[in-house]
Each structure stands twice: as structure tokens, then as C-alpha cells.
Protein backbone atom coordinates (compact mmCIF):
# COMPACT_ATOMS: atom_id res chain seq x y z
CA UNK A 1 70.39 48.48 196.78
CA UNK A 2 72.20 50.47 194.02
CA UNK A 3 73.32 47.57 192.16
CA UNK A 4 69.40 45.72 192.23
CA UNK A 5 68.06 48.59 190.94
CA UNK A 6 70.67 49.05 188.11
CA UNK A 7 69.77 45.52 187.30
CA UNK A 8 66.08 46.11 187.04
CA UNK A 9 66.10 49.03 184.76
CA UNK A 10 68.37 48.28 181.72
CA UNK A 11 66.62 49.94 179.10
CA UNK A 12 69.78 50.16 176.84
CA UNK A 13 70.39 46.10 177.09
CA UNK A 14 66.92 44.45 177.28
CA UNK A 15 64.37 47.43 176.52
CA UNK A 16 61.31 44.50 176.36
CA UNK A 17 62.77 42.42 178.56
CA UNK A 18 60.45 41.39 182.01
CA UNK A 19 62.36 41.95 185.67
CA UNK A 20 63.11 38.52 187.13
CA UNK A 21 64.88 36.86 190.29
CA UNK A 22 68.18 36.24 190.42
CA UNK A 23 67.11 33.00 192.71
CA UNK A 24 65.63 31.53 189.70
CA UNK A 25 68.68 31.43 187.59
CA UNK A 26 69.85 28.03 187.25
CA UNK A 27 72.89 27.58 189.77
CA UNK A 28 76.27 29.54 188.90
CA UNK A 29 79.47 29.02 189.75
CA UNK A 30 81.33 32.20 191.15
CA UNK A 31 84.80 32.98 191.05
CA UNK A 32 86.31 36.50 192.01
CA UNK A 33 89.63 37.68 193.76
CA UNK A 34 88.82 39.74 196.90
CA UNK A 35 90.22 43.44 196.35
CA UNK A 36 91.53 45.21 199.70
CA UNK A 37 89.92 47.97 199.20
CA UNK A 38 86.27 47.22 197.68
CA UNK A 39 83.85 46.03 199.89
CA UNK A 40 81.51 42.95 198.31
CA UNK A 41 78.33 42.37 199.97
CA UNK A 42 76.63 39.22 199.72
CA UNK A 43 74.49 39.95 197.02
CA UNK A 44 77.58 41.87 194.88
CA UNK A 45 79.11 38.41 195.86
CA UNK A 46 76.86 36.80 193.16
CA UNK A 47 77.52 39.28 190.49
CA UNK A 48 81.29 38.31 190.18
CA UNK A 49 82.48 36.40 186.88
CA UNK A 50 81.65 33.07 186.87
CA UNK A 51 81.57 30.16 184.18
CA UNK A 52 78.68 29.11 182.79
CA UNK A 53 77.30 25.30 183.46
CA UNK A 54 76.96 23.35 180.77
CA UNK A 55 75.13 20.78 181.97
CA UNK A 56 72.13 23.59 183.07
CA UNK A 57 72.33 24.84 179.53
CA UNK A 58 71.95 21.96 177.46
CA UNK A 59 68.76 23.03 176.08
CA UNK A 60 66.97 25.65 177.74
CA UNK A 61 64.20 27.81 176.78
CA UNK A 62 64.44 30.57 174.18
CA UNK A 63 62.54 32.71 177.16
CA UNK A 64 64.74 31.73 179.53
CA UNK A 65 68.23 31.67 177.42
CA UNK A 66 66.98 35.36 176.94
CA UNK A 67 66.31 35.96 180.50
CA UNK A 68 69.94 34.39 181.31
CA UNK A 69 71.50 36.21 178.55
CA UNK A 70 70.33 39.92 179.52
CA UNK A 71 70.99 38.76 183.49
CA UNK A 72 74.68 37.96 182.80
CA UNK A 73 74.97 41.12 179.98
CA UNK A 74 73.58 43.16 182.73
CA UNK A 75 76.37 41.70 185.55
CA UNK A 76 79.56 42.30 183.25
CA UNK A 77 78.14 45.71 182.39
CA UNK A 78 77.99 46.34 186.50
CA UNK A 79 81.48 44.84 187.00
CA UNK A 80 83.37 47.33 183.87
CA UNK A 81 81.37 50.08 185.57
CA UNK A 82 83.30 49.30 188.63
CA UNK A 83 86.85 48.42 187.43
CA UNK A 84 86.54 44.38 188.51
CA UNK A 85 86.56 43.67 184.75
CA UNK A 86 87.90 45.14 181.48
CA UNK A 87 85.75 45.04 178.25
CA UNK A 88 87.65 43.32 176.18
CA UNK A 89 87.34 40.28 179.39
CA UNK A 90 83.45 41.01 179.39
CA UNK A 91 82.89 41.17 175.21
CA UNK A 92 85.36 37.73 175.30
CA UNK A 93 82.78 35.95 177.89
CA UNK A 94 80.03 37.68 176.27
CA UNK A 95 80.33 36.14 172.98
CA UNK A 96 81.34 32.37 174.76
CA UNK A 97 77.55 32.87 176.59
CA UNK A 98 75.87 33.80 173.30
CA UNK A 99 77.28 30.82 171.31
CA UNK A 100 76.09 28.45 174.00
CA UNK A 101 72.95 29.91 173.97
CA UNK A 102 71.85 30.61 170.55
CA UNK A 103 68.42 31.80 169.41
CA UNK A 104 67.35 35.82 169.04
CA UNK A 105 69.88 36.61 171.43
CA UNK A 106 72.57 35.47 169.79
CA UNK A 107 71.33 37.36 166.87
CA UNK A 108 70.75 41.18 168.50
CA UNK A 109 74.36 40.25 170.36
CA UNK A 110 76.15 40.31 167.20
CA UNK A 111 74.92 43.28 166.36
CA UNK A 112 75.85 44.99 168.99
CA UNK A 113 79.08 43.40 168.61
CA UNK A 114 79.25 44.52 164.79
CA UNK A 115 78.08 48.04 166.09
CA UNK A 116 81.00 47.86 168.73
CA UNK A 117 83.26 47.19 166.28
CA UNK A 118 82.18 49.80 163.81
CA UNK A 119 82.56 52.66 167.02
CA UNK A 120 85.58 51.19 167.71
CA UNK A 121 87.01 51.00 164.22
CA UNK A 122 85.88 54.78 163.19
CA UNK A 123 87.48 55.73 166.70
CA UNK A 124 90.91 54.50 165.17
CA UNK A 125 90.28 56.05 162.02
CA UNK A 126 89.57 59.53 163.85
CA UNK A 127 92.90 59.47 165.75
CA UNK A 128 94.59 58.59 162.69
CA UNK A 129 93.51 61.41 161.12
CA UNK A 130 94.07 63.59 163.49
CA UNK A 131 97.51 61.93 163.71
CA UNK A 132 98.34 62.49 159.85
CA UNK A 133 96.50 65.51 159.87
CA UNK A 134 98.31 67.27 163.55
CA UNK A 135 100.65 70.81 163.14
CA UNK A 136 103.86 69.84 160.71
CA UNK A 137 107.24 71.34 162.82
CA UNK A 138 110.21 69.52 161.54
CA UNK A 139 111.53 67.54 164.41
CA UNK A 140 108.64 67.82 166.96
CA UNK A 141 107.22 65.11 166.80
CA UNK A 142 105.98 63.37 170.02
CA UNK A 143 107.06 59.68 171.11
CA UNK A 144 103.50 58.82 170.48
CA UNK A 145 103.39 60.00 167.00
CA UNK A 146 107.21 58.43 166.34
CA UNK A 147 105.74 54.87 166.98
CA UNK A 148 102.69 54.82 165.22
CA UNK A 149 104.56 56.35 162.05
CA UNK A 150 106.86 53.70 162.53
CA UNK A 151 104.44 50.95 163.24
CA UNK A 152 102.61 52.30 159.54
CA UNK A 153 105.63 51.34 158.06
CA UNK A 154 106.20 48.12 159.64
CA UNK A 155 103.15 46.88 158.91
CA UNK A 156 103.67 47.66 155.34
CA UNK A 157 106.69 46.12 155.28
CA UNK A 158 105.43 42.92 155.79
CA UNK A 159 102.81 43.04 152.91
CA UNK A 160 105.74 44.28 150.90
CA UNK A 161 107.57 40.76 152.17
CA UNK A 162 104.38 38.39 151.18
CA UNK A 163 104.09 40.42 148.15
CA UNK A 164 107.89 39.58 146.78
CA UNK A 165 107.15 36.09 147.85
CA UNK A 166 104.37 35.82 145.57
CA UNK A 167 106.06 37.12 142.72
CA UNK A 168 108.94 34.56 143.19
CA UNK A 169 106.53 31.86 142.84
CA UNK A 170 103.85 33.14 140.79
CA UNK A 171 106.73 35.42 138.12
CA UNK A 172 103.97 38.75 138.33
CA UNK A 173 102.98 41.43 140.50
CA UNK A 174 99.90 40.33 143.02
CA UNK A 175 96.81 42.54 143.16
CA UNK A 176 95.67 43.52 147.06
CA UNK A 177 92.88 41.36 146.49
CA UNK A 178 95.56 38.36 145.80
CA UNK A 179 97.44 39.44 148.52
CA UNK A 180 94.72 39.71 151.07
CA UNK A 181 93.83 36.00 149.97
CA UNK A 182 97.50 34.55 150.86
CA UNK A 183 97.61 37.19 154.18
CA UNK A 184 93.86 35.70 154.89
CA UNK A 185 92.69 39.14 156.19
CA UNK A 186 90.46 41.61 154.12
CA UNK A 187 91.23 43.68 151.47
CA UNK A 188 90.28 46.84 153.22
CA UNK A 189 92.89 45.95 155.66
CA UNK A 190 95.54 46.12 152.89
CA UNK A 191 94.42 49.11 151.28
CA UNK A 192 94.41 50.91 155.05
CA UNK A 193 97.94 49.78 155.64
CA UNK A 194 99.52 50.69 152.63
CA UNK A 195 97.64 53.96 152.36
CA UNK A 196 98.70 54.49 156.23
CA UNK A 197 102.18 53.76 154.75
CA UNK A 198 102.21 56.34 152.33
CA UNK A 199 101.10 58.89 154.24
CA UNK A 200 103.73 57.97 157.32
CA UNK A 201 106.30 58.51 154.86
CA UNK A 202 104.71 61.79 153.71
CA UNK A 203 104.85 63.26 157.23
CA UNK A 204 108.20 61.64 158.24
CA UNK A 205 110.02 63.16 155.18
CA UNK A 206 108.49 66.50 155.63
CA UNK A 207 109.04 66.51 159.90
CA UNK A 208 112.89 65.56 159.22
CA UNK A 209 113.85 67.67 156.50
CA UNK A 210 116.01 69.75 158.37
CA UNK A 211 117.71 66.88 160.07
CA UNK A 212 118.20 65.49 156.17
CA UNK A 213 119.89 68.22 154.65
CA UNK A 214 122.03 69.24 157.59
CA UNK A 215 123.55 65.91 157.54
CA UNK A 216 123.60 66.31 153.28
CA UNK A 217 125.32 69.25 153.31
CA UNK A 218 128.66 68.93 154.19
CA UNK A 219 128.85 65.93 151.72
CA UNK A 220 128.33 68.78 148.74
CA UNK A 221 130.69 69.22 146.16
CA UNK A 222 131.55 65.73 145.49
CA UNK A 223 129.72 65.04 142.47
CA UNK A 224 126.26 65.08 143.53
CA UNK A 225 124.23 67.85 143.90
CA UNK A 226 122.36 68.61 147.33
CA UNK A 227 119.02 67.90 146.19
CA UNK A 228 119.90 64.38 145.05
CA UNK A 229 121.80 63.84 148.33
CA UNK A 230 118.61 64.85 150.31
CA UNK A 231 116.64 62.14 148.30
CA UNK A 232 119.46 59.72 149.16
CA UNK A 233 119.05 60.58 153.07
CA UNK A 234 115.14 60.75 152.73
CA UNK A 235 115.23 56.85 151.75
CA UNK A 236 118.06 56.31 154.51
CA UNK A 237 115.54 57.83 157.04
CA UNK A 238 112.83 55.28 155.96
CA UNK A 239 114.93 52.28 156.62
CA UNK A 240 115.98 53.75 160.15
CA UNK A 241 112.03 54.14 160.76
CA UNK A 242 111.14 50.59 159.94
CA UNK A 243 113.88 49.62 162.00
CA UNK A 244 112.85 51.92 164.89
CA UNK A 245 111.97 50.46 168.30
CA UNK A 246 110.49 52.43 170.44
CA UNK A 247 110.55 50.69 173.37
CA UNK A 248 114.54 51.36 174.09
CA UNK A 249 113.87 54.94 175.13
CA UNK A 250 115.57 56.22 171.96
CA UNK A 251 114.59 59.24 169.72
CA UNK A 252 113.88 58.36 165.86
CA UNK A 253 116.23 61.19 164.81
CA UNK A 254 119.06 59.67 166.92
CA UNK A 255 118.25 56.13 165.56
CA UNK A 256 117.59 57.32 162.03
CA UNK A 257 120.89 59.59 162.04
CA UNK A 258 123.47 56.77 161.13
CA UNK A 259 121.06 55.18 158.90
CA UNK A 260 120.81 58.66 156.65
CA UNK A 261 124.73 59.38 156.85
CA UNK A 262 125.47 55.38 155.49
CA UNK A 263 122.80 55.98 152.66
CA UNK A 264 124.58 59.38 151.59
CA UNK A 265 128.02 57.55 151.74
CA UNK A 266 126.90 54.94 149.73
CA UNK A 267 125.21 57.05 147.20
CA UNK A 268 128.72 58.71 146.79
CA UNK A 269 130.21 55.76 146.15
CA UNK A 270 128.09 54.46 143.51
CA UNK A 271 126.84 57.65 141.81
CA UNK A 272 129.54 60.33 141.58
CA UNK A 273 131.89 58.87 139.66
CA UNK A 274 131.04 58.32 135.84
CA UNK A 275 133.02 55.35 136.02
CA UNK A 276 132.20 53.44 138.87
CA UNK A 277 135.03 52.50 141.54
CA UNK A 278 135.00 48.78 143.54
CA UNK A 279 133.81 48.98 147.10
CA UNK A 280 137.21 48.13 148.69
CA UNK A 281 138.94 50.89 146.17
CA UNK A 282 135.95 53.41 146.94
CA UNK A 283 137.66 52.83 151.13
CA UNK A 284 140.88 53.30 150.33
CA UNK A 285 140.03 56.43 148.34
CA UNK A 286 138.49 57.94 151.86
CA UNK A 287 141.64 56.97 153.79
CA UNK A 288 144.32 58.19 150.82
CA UNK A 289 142.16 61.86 151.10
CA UNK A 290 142.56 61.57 155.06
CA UNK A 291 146.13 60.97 155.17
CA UNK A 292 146.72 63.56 152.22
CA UNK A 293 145.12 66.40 154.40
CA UNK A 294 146.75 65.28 157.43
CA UNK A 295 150.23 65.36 156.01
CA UNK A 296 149.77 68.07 154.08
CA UNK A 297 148.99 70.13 157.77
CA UNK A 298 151.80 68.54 159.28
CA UNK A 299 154.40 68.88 156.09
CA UNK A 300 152.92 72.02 154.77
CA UNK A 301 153.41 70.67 151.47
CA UNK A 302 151.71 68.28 149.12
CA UNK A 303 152.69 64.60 150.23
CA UNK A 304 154.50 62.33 148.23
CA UNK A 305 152.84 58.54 147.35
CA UNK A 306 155.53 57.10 149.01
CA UNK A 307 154.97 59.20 152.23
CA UNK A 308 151.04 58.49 151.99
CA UNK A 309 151.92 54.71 151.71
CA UNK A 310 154.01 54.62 155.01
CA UNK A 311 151.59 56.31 156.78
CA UNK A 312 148.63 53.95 155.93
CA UNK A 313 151.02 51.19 155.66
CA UNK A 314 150.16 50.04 151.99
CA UNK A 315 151.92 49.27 149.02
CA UNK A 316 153.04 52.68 146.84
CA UNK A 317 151.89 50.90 144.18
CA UNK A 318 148.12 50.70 145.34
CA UNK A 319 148.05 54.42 146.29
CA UNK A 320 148.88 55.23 143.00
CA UNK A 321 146.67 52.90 141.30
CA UNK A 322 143.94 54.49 143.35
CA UNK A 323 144.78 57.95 142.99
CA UNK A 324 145.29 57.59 138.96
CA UNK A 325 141.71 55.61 139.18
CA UNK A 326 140.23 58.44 140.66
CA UNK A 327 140.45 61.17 138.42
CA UNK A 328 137.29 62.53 137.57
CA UNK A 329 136.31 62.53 134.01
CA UNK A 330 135.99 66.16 132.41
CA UNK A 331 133.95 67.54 129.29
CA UNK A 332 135.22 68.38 126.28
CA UNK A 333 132.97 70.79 125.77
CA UNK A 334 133.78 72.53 129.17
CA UNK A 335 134.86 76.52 128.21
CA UNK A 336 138.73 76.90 129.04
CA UNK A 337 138.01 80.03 130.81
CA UNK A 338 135.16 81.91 132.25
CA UNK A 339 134.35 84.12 129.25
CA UNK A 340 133.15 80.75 127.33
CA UNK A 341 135.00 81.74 123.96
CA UNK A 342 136.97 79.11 123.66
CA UNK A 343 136.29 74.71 124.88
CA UNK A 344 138.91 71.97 125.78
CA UNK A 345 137.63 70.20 122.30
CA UNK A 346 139.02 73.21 120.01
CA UNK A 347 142.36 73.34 122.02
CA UNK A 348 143.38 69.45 122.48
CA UNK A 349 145.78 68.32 119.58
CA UNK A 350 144.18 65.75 116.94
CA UNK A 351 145.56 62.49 116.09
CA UNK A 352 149.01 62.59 114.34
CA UNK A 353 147.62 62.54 110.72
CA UNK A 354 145.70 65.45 111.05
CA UNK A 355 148.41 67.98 111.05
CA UNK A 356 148.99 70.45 109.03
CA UNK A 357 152.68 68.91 107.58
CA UNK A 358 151.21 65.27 107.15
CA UNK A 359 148.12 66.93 105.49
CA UNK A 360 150.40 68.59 102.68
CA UNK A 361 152.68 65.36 102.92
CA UNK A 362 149.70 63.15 101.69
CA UNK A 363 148.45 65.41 99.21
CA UNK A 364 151.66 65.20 97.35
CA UNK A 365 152.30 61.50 97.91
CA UNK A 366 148.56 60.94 96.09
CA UNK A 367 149.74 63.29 93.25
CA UNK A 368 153.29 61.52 92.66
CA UNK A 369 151.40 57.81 92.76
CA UNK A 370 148.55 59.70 89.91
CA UNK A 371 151.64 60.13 87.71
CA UNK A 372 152.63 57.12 88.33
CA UNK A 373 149.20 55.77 87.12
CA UNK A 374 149.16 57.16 84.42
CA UNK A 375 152.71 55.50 82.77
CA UNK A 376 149.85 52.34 82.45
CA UNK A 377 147.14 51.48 80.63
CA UNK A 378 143.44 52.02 81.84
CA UNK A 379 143.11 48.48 82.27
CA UNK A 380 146.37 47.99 84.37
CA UNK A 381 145.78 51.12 86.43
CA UNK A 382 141.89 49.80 87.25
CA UNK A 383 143.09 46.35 88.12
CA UNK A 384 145.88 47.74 90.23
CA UNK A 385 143.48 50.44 92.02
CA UNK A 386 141.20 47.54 92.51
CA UNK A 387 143.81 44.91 93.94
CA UNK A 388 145.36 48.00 96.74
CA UNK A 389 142.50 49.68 97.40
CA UNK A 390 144.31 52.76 96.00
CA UNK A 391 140.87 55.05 95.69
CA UNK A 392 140.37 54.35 99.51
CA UNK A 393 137.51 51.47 98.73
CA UNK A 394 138.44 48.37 100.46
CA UNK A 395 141.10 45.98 98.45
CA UNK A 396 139.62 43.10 96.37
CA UNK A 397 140.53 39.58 95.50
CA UNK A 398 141.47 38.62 92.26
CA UNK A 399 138.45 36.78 92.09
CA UNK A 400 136.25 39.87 92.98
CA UNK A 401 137.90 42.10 90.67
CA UNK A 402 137.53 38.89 87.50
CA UNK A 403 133.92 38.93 88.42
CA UNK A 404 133.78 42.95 87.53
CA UNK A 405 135.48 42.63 84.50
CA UNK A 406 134.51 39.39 83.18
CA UNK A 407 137.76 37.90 83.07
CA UNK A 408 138.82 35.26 84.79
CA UNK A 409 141.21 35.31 87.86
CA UNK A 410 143.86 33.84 86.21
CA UNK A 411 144.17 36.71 83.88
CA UNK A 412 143.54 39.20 86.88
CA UNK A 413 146.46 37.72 88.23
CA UNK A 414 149.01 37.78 85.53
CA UNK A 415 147.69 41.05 84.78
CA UNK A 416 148.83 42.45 88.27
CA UNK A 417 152.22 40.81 88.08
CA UNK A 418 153.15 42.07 84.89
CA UNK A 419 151.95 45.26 85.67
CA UNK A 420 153.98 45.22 89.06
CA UNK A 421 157.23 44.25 87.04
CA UNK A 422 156.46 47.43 85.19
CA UNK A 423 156.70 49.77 87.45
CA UNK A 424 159.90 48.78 89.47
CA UNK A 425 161.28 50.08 86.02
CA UNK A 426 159.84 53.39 86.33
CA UNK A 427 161.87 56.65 87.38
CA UNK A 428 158.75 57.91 89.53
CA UNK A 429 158.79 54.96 91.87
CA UNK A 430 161.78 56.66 93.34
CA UNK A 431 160.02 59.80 94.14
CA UNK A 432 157.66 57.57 95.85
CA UNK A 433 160.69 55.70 98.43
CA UNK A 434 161.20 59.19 100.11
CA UNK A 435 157.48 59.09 101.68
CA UNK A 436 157.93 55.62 103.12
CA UNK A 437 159.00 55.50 106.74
């Protein structure tokens, strides 16, 4: 028969290994499902999966735990061939045999295992690179391609988890190596994920670009400039993605749409406004412009506060708060007009004292209160320049200005008053009254 001879010749498997009789196996145990449409004959019968006895392998021979070993590797390889098993069933019962066994077969299984491993994991890596590497049309992308982008991201997510963990606990940054310690996997694990990461983002940003700005752009205008709003919906598209599950039947870009438009909202909120608005306040400003350009249709006129306030049944008092609060701040230094000749800074009127009439007004109180100076002494007019601050240096103590002097502040003191009672008999102290308010 077909099968006898495949299990005769199995160069590949056993290349040194002698043909023997299936009769002189020790006694198996089989157990298989009848299929309705396969047709076992009574020597296929034997080749089903079975369990292995323990009690007939307690200690066999290293000739004939080979012999058993290449027997059974040569019956799972007939079953996969003819869709009664699947190899991940045959490499599970495979490595149960070998581990009972022992000896040089356990030793050439494991590395065909390790070489199994190795095809399959450089079979991954191939369609991920062909994956990351596949035509870039914004927005066709496949359902395929949607969930392992997704499933990159995922996946990253949770080292990004274990990570912030650790640096609760541990107050610094882990390295992969830490992390692949606590996660108990390898490090070239971690460094596949989070490179897989990187470049999921890479291709997700650049295959919904489109969808990005068109939802940015009718938010322009508002105090942040396109290309920051497209950055702002980039990071909303990320979140949607880690959220994404593909098994719902939905499209990322549907899924990802509401997460990109919240992100861009939010932005707005926080970043257009120099001085930053409360949440709540930031609402009411949306429904205050609402009701201002549905009025306005329906009134054809600008609408009162009071008016706005009945329709969105609020206090007047909050819509004017909130409409004072959100004036935007302007330059100074913006030009007046579009020529540029002239800014708002050499236009807006200066403080009170820098007028023209209180300039001359000062100059000629300063030169009345200098005549007035001069009726004393130089010690009298230095002590009372001192004690008022008259040269615009701050005013001293009398203790300050004794110190100065070397005198004592007694005599500072009776100095000033006597030199106070002085001048209320002067004529020029009336000159001075007119300039007092």
C-alpha cells in the first residue's frame, strides 16, 4: 500500500534509520473519529493518534525509543498530509513523545523544532515586511492590513502600560532589557514590538492623511493653524487605532473619525486661546456662537445678550461673562493698517502723567519747589531732600539720614521741624498750593 511504502522510505525524518514492523511496536492505544467521507482501512486504522503507554515506556532501549520515535514522527507526518491532523496537534504530541523518551532523539527533535521555529519566525518577518513595505494610497488599506496595524499598536500599548508601572515603583525610566525581565519574554520580542509600533504609526499617519486634514480643515481660522490641527488629528487617529476592533465589521476610518474630530475640539479648547478658558465656559462658548448665528439668520441683525440668554435659557449675566472672557488677545505691535506704517503701540494713549500738559505742569512745580530750596541753608535743604525723597531717591528715616551726616537723630529731627516751621512763612509756598489737587 501507499501509506507502507511512505512509511518505509522517510529519508527526510530518519535518513539512517533501519525499516521495522509495525507488529513489533509495543501495544498502542488508538483513538480517531470516523470521517464520512475518508475511507480507513485496517492498517490506516493503526496510524490514527493515539496516546502513548507509559507503562511500555518506562525504560526502553535507546534503539528502540529511536525506532518508536521515527515510527510515530512518520504517522503524524501521514495524518497532516491527509487533513486528520493539524501541525500545531502533531508538533504538541511530538514534543510530549520526545520528553518521555529522551536520548539522541530527543536531541535531533529539538532541532528540528528550533529549525521549525526559525522558518516559521522569518515567515512572519517576511509578511511583515511586505506588510510595512506594500503600495502607500491614502485610505486603501485592506481589512487585513487595518488589524495587524492595529494589533502593532496594541501590543505596544501594553509594554507602554508595564513600563509606567515600573516607573511608579522604581521613580526612572526601565530599559527593554528591564522590561523584558518583569514581561518574562525576550528582549528581542520587545524591540520587535515597539519597532512594529513605530512603523504602524508611520504607515497609518501617511494612509489617512487625507481623511486628517479634511476633517482639520473646516476647524481653520480659530487660532490654530492647519498644520498643528493635522498633528492634533494624527494623535486622535492613534487612539481610535488602539481602540480598533476589527471583529465588529467596522472600517478604521469610520471608527477613527470621532476619535480625530474630539482630539481637534479639544486642542481648540486648550490651545487657541492665550489665556486659557474652563472646560464648562469653553461649552458654553460653542452654544453662545450657535445661537448668535442662528438669530442673527432669523433677526437679520446682531442679537442682543438678553435675546441669546432666552434662547439657551441662561442667566444674561453668564452670556456676558462669557462673551467678555472670550475676547481674543491682540498685539501691540500689530500694523493699524495694511501698509504697516503705523502699530496699535504708537497710537494707544499713555498713562495720565505722560501728557503733554502734566509734562509742562511738573516741570514747573520742580522749578517753584528749587526756589523754594534755596530760601534755606545747605544743611536744611539736604536734610529736607533726604527726609521726602525730593530728588526722586527713596525717603529716609531720621536715623538713616543721622548716620550720613554724623549727627544724631535727635538733631535730624529738630532740624526738620524747625526747618518745616520755616517755610509755612514763606511767600513761595503759595505758588506751590495751586499744583495740589
Amino acid at each position: 500500500m501507499a501509506t507502507t511504502s511512505s512509511l518505509c522510505s522517510l529519508p527526510a525524518q530518519s535518513p539512517t534509520l533501519p525499516s521495522i514492523s509495525l507488529s513489533s511496536l509495543p501495544s498502542l492505544k488508538t483513538h480517531l473519529p470516523q470521517q464520512p467521507h475518508f475511507t480507513i482501512s485496517p492498517f490506516s486504522t493503526k496510524l490514527a493518534p493515539n496516546f502513548i503507554n507509559n507503562d511500555t515506556l518506562t525504560h526502553p532501549p535507546p534503539s528502540e525509543a529511536a525506532a518508536v520515535l521515527a515510527v510515530e514522527a512518520a504517522r503524524e507526518h501521514v495524518l497532516v498530509e491527509a487533513g486528520w491532523l493539524s501541525k500545531d496537534w502533531s508538533c504538541k504530541n511530538l514534543e510530549k513523545m520526545e520528553q518521555s523518551c529522551g536520548g539522541a532523539g530527543n536531541v535531533a527533535w529539538k532541532k528540528r523544532r528550533r529549525k521549525r521555529r526559525k522558518e516559521v519566525g522569518e515567515t512572519a518577518e517576511e509578511n511583515w515586511v511586505a506588510l510595512s513595505n506594500g503600495p502607500l494610497r491614502p485610505g486603501h488599506l485592506s481589512s487585513k492590513e487595518e488589524a495587524e496595524l492595529c494589533l502593532c499598536l496594541k501590543e505596544a500599548a501594553q509594554i507602554e502600560k508595564i513600563k509606567t508601572r515600573i516607573m511608579e515603583t522604581q521613580e526612572h525610566e526601565p530599559t527593554n532589557k528591564q522590561l523584558a525581565i518583569a514581561m518574562g519574554t525576550k528582549l528581542g520580542y520587545i524591540d520587535r514590538v515597539l519597532w512594529r509600533a513605530r512603523e504602524s504609526r508611520d504607515r497609518l499617519i501617511r494612509c489617512y492623511s487625507k481623511l486628517v486634514i479634511s476633517i482639520a480643515a473646516p476647524y481653520q481660522g480659530k487660532g490654530i493653524s492647519l498644520q498643528d490641527l493635522t498633528q492634533e488629528g494624527n494623535i486622535g487617529l492613534l487612539k481610535g487605532a488602539e481602540r480598533f476592533e476589527p471583529n465588529r465589521g467596522h472600517k478604521l476610518s469610520t471608527y477613527a473619525y470621532w476619535w480625530i474630530r474630539q482630539t481637534i475640539i479639544q486642542a481648540l479648547d486648550k490651545k487657541s486661546r492665550l489665556v486659557r478658558l474652563p472646560g464648562h465656559m469653553g461649552q458654553m462658548v460653542a452654544k453662545i456662537a450657535e445661537a448668535n448665528n442662528h438669530l442673527g439668520i432669523k433677526l437679520s441683525r446682531v442679537p442682543t445678550h438678553k435675546e441669546v440668554a432666552k434662547y439657551l435659557k441662561v442667566p444674561v449675566s453668564t452670556v456676558r461673562l462669557v462673551t467678555e472672557r472670550n475676547k481674543r488677545p491682540i498685539s501691540i505691535n500689530q500694523p493699524v493698517n495694511d501698509r504697516g506704517c503705523l502699530t496699535l503701540q504708537e497710537i494707544m494713549p499713555g498713562p495720565d502723567n505722560l501728557t503733554p500738559e502734566n509734562m509742562v505742569i511738573r516741570k514747573l512745580m520742580k522749578q517753584e519747589l528749587k526756589k523754594l530750596l534755596n530760601t534755606l541753608s545747605k544743611r536744611e535743604a539736604h536734610i529736607l531732600t533726604l527726609y521726602f525723597g525730593l530728588n526722586g531717591q527713596i525717603p529716609q528715616s531720621f536715623e538713616e539720614i543721622g548716620k550720613s551726616l554724623n549727627l544724631s537723630r535727635e538733631t535730624i529731627r529738630q532740624t526738620n521741624i524747625a526747618t518745616l516751621a520755616k517755610l509755612k512763612k514763606s511767600n513761595i509756598l503759595d505758588y506751590l498750593k495751586d499744583y495740589l489737587v
